[in-house]
N, C-alpha and C. Protein backbone atom coordinates (compact mmCIF):
# COMPACT_ATOMS: atom_id res chain seq x y z
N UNK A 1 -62.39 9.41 -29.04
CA UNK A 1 -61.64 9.16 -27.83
C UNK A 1 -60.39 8.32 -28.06
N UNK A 2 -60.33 7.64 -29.24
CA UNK A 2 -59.41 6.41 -29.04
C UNK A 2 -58.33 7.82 -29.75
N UNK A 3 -58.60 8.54 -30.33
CA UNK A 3 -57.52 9.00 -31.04
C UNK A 3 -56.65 9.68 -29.79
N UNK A 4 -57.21 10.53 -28.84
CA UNK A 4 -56.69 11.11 -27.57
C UNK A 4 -55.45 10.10 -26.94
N UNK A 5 -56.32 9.13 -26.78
CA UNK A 5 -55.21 8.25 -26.01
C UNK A 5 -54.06 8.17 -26.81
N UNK A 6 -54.01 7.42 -28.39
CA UNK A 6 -53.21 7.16 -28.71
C UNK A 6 -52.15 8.52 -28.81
N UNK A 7 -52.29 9.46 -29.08
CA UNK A 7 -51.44 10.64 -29.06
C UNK A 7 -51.05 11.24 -27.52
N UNK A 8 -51.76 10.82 -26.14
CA UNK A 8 -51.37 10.79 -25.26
C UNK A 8 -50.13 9.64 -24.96
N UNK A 9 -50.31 8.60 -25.73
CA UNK A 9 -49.29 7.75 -25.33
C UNK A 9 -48.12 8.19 -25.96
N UNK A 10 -47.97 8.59 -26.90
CA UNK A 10 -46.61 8.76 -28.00
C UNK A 10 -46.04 9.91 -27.41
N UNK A 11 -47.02 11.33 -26.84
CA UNK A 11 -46.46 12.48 -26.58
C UNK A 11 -45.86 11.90 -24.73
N UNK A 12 -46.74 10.91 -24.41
CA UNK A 12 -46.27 10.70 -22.71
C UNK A 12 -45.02 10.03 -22.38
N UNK A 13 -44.04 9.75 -23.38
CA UNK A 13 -43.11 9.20 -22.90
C UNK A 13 -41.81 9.78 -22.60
N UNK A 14 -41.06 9.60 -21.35
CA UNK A 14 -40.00 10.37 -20.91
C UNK A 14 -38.96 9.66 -20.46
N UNK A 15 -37.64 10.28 -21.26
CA UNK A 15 -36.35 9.95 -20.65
C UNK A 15 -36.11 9.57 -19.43
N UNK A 16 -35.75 8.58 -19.40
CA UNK A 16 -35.08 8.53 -17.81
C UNK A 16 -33.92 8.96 -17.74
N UNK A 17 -33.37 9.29 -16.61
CA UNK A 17 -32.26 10.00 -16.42
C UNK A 17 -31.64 9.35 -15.10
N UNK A 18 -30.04 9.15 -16.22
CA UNK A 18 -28.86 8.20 -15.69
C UNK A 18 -28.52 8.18 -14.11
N UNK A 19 -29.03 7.19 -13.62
CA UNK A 19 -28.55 7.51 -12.23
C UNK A 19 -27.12 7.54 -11.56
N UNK A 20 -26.28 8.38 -10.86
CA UNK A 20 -24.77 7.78 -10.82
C UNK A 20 -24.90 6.89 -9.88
N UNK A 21 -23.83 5.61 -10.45
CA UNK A 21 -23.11 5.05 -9.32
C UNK A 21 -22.36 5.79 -8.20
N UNK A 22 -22.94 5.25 -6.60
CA UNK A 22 -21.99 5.29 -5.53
C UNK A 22 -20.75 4.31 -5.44
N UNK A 23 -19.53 5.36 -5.50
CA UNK A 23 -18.63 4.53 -5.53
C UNK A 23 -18.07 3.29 -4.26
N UNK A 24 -17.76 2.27 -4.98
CA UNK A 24 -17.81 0.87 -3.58
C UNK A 24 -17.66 1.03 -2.64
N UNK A 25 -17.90 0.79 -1.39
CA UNK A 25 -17.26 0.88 -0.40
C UNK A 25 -16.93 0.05 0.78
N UNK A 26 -15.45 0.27 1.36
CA UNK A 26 -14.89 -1.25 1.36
C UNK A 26 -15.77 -2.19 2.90
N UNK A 27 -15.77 -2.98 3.43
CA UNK A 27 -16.36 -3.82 4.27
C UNK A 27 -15.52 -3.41 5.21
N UNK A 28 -16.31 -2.97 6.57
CA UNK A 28 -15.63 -2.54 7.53
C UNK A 28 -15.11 -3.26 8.61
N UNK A 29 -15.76 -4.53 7.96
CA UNK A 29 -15.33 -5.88 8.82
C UNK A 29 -14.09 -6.35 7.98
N UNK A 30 -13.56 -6.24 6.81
CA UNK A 30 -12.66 -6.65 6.64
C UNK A 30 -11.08 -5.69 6.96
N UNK A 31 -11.39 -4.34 7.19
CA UNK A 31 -10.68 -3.16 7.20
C UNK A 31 -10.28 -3.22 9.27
N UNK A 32 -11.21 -3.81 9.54
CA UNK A 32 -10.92 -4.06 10.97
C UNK A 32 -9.65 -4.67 11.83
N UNK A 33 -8.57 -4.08 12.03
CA UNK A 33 -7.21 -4.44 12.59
C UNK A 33 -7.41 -5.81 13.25
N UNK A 34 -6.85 -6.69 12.89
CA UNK A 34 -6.35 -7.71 13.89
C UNK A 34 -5.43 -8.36 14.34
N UNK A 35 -5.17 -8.86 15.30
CA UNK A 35 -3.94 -9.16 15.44
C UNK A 35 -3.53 -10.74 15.30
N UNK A 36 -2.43 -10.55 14.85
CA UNK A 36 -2.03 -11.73 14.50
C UNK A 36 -1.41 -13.03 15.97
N UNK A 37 -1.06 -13.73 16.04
CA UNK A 37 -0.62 -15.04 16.99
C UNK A 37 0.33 -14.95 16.90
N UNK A 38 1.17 -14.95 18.10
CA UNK A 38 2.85 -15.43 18.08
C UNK A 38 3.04 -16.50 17.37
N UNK A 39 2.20 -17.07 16.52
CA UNK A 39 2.89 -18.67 15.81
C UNK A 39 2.82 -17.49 14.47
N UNK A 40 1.54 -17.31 14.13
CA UNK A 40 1.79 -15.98 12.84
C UNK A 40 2.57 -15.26 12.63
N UNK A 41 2.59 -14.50 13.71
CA UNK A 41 3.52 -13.42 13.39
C UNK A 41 5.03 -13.53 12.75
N UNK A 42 5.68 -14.35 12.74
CA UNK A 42 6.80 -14.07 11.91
C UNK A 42 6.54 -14.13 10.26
N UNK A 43 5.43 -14.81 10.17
CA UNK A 43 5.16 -14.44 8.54
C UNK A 43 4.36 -13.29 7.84
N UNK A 44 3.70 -12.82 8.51
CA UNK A 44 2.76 -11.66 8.73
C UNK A 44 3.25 -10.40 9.37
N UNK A 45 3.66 -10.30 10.42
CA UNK A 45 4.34 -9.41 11.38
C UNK A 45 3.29 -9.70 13.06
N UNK A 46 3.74 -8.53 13.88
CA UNK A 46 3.04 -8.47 14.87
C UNK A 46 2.01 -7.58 15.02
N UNK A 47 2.00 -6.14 14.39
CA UNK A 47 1.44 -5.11 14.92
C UNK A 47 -0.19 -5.74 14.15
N UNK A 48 -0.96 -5.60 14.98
CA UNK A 48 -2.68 -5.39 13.93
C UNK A 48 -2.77 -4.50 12.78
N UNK A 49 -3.12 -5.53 12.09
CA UNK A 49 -3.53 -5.54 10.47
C UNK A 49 -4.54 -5.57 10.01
N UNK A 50 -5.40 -4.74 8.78
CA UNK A 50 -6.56 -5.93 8.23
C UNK A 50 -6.52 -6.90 8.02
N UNK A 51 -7.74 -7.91 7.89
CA UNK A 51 -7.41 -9.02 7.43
C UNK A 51 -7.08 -9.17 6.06
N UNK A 52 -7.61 -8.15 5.13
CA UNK A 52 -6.88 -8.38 4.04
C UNK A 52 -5.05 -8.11 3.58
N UNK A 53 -5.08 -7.37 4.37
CA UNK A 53 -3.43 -7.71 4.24
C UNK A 53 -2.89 -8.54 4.91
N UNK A 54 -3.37 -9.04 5.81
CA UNK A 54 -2.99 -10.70 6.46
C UNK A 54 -3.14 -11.49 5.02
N UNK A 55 -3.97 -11.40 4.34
CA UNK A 55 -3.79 -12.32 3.16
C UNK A 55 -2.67 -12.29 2.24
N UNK A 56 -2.92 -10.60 2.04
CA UNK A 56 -1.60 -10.36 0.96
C UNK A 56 -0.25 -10.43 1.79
N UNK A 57 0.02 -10.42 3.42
CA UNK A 57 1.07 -10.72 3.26
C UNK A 57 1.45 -12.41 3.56
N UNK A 58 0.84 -12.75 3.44
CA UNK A 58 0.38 -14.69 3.41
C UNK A 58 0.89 -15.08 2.39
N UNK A 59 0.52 -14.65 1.00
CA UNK A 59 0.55 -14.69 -0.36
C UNK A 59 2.05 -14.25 -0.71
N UNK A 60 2.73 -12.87 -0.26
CA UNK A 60 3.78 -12.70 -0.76
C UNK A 60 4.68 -13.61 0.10
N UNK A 61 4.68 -14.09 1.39
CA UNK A 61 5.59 -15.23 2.05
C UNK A 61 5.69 -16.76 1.40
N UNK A 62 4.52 -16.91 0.68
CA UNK A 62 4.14 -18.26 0.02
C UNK A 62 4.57 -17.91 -1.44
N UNK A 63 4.89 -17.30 -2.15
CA UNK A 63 5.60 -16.46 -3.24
C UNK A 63 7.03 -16.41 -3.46
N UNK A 64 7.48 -15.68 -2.08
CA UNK A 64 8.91 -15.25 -2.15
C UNK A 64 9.77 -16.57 -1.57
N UNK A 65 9.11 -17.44 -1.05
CA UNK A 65 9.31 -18.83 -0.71
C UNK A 65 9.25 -19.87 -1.66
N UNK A 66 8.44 -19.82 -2.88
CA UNK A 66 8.12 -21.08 -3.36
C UNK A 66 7.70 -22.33 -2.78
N UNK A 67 6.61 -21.72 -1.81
CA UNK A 67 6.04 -22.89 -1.24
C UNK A 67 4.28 -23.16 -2.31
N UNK A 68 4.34 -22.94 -3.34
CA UNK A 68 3.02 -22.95 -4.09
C UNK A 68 3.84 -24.01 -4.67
N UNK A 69 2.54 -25.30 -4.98
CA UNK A 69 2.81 -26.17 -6.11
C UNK A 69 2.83 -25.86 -7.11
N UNK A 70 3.86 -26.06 -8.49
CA UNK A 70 4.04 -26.07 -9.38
C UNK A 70 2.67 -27.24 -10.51
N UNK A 71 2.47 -28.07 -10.00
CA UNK A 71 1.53 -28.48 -10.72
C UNK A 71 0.11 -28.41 -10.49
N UNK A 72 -0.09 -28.29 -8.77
CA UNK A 72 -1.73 -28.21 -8.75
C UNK A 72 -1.56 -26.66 -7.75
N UNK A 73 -1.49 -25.45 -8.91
CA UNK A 73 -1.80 -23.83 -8.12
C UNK A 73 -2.15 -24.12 -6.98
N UNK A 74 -3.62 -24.71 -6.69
CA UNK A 74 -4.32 -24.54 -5.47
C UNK A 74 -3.61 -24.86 -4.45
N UNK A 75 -2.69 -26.05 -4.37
CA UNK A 75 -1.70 -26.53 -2.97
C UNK A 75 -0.55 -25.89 -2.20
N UNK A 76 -0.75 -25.34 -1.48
CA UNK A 76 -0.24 -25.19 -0.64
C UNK A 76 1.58 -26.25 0.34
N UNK A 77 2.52 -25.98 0.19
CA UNK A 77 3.44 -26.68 0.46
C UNK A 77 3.83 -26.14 2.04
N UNK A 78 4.04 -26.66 3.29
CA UNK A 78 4.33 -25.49 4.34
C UNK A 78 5.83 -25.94 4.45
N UNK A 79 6.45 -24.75 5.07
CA UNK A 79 8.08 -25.17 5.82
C UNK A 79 7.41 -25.15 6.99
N UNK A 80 8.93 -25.09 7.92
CA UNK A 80 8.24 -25.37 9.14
C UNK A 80 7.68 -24.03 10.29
N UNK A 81 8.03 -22.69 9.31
CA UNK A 81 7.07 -21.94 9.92
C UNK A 81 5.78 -22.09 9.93
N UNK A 82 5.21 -22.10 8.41
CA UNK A 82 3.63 -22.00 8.06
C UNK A 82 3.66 -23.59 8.52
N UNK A 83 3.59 -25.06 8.89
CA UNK A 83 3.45 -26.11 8.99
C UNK A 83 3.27 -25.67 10.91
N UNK A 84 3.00 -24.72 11.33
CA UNK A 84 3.06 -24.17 13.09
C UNK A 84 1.43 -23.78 12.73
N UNK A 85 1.40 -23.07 11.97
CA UNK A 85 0.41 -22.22 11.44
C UNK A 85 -0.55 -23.18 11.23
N UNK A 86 -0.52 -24.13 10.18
CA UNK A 86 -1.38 -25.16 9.58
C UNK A 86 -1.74 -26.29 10.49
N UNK A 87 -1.27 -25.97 11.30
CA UNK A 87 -1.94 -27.05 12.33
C UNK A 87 -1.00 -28.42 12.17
N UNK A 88 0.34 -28.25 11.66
CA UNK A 88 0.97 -29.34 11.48
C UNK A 88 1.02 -30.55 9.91
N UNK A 89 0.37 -29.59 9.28
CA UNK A 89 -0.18 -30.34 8.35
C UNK A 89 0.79 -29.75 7.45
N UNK A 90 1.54 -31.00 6.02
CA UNK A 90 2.78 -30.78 5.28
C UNK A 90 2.31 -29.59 4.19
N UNK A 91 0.90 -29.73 3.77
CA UNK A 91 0.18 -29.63 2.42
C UNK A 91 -1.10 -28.93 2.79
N UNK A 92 -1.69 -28.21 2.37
CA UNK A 92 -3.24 -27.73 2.83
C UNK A 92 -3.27 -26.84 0.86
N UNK A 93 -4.78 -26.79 0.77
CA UNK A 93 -5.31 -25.89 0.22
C UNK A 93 -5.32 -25.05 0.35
N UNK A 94 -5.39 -23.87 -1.13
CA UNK A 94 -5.71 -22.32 -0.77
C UNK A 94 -6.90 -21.92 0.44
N UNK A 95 -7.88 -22.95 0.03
CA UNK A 95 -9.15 -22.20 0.64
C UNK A 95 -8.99 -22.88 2.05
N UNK A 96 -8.78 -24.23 2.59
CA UNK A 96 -8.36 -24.48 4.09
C UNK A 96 -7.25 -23.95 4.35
N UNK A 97 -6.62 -23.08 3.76
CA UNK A 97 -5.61 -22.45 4.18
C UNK A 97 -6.10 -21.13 5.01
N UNK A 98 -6.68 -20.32 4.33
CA UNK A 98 -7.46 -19.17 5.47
C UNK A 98 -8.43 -19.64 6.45
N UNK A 99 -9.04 -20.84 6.47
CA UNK A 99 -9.97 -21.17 7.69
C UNK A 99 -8.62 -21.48 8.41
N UNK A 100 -7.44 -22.02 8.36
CA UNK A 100 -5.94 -22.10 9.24
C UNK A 100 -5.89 -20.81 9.68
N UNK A 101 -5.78 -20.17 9.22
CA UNK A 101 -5.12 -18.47 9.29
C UNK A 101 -6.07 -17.63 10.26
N UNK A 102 -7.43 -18.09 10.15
CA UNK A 102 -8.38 -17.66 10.66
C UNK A 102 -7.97 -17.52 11.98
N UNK A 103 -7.78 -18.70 13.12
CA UNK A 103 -7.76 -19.15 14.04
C UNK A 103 -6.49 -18.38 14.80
N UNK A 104 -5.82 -18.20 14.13
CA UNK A 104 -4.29 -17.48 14.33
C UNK A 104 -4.53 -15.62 14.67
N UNK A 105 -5.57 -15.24 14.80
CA UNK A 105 -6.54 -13.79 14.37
C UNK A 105 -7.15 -13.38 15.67
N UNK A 106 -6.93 -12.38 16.15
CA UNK A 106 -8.04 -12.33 17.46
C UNK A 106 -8.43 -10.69 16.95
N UNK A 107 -9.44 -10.43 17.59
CA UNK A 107 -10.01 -9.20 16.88
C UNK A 107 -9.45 -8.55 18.03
């Protein structure tokens, strides 16, 4: 008997077979138009946007401006548009920078 098994085990083993990946798909909460605040909108625009391009166009205004610190990336510098935006504040962080931005957003 022992010999059965063991030749059941060697002959019982089977390939698995590659499962495909489903390709990503994007968050429908982030793809969701919103609109931006008359204090926003001149840096962003007016018409509803995702929120991810509320970011990217956040990013290219803070870019084409040179309002990013040169020594600490993460800081944030405002003029006195984005300083409407920021709640008045000269300086904010990347990451308290979108809880700012947030507020500026109505679905």
């Amino acid at each position: 008997m022992a010999k059965k098994t063991a030749r059941k085990s060697a002959s019982g083993t089977k390939k698995k077979t590659a499962k495909k990946k489903s390709a990503r798909k994007p968050n429908a909460a982030f793809m969701a138009p919103v609109t931006p605040s008359g204090t926003l909108a001149p840096v962003v625009g007016a018409k509803p946007i995702p929120r991810t391009e509320v970011t990217k166009r956040l990013w290219l205004y803070i870019k084409k401006n040179k309002l990013q610190d040169q020594k600490n990336k993460r800081m944030i510098k405002a003029d006195a548009t984005l300083k409407a935006v920021f709640g008045g504040k000269a300086t904010v962080n990347m990451f308290e920078m979108t809880k700012l931005v947030n507020k500026h957003l109505k679905k």
